[in-house]
Protein backbone atom coordinates (compact mmCIF):
# COMPACT_ATOMS: atom_id res chain seq x y z
CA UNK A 1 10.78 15.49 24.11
CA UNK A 2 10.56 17.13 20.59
CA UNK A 3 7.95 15.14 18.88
CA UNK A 4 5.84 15.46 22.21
CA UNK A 5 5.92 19.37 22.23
CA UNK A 6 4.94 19.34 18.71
CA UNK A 7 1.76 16.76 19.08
CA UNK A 8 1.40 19.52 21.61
CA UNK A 9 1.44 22.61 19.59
CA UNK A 10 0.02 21.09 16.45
CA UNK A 11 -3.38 20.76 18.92
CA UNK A 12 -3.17 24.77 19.72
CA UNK A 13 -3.00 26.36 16.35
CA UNK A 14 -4.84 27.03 12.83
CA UNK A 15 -1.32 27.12 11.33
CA UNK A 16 0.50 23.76 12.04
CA UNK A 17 1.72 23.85 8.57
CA UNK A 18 3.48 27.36 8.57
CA UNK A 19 5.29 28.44 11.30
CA UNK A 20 8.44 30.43 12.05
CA UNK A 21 10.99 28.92 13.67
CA UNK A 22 14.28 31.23 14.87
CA UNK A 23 18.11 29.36 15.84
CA UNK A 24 20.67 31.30 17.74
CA UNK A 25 23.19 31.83 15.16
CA UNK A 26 26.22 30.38 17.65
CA UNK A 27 23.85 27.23 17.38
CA UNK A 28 24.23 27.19 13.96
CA UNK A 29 25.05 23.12 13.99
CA UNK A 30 21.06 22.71 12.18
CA UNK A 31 20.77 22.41 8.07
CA UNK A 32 19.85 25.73 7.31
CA UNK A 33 20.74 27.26 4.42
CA UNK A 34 23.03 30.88 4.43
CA UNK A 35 20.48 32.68 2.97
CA UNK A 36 17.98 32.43 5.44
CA UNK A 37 16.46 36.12 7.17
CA UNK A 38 18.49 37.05 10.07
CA UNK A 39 16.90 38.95 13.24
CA UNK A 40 18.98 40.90 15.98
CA UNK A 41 18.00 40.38 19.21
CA UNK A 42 19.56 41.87 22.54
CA UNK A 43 20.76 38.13 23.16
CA UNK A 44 22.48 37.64 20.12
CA UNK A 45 21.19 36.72 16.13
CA UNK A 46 18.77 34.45 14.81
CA UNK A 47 18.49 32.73 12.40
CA UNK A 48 14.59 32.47 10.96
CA UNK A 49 12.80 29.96 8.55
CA UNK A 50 9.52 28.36 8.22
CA UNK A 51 8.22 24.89 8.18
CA UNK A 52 5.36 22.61 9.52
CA UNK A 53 5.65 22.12 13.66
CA UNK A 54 6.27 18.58 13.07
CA UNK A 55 9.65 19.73 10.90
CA UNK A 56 10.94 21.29 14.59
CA UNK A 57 11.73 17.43 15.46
């Protein structure tokens, strides 16, 4: 269901190649590394980084 999304959003924006991507940070079961930016939401942290929309699969 990933990889469809992502044909998906690759086909609505300029940008396919740099997006942001935010993880809750009690999901934190993804390879991201500890250094990564941190937003505070009312739900809870993120955890932000950037890749290509493919790299979301």
């Amino acid at each position: 269901m990933a990889a469809a999304l992502a044909q998906v959003l690759v086909a609505h924006t300029q940008t396919a190649n740099q997006c942001f991507f935010g993880f809750w940070e009690v999901h934190f079961s993804f390879k991201i590394p500890c250094n990564v930016a941190r937003v505070q939401t009312l739900l809870g942290t993120m955890l932000m980084t950037i890749g290509e929309v493919r790299d979301a699969v």
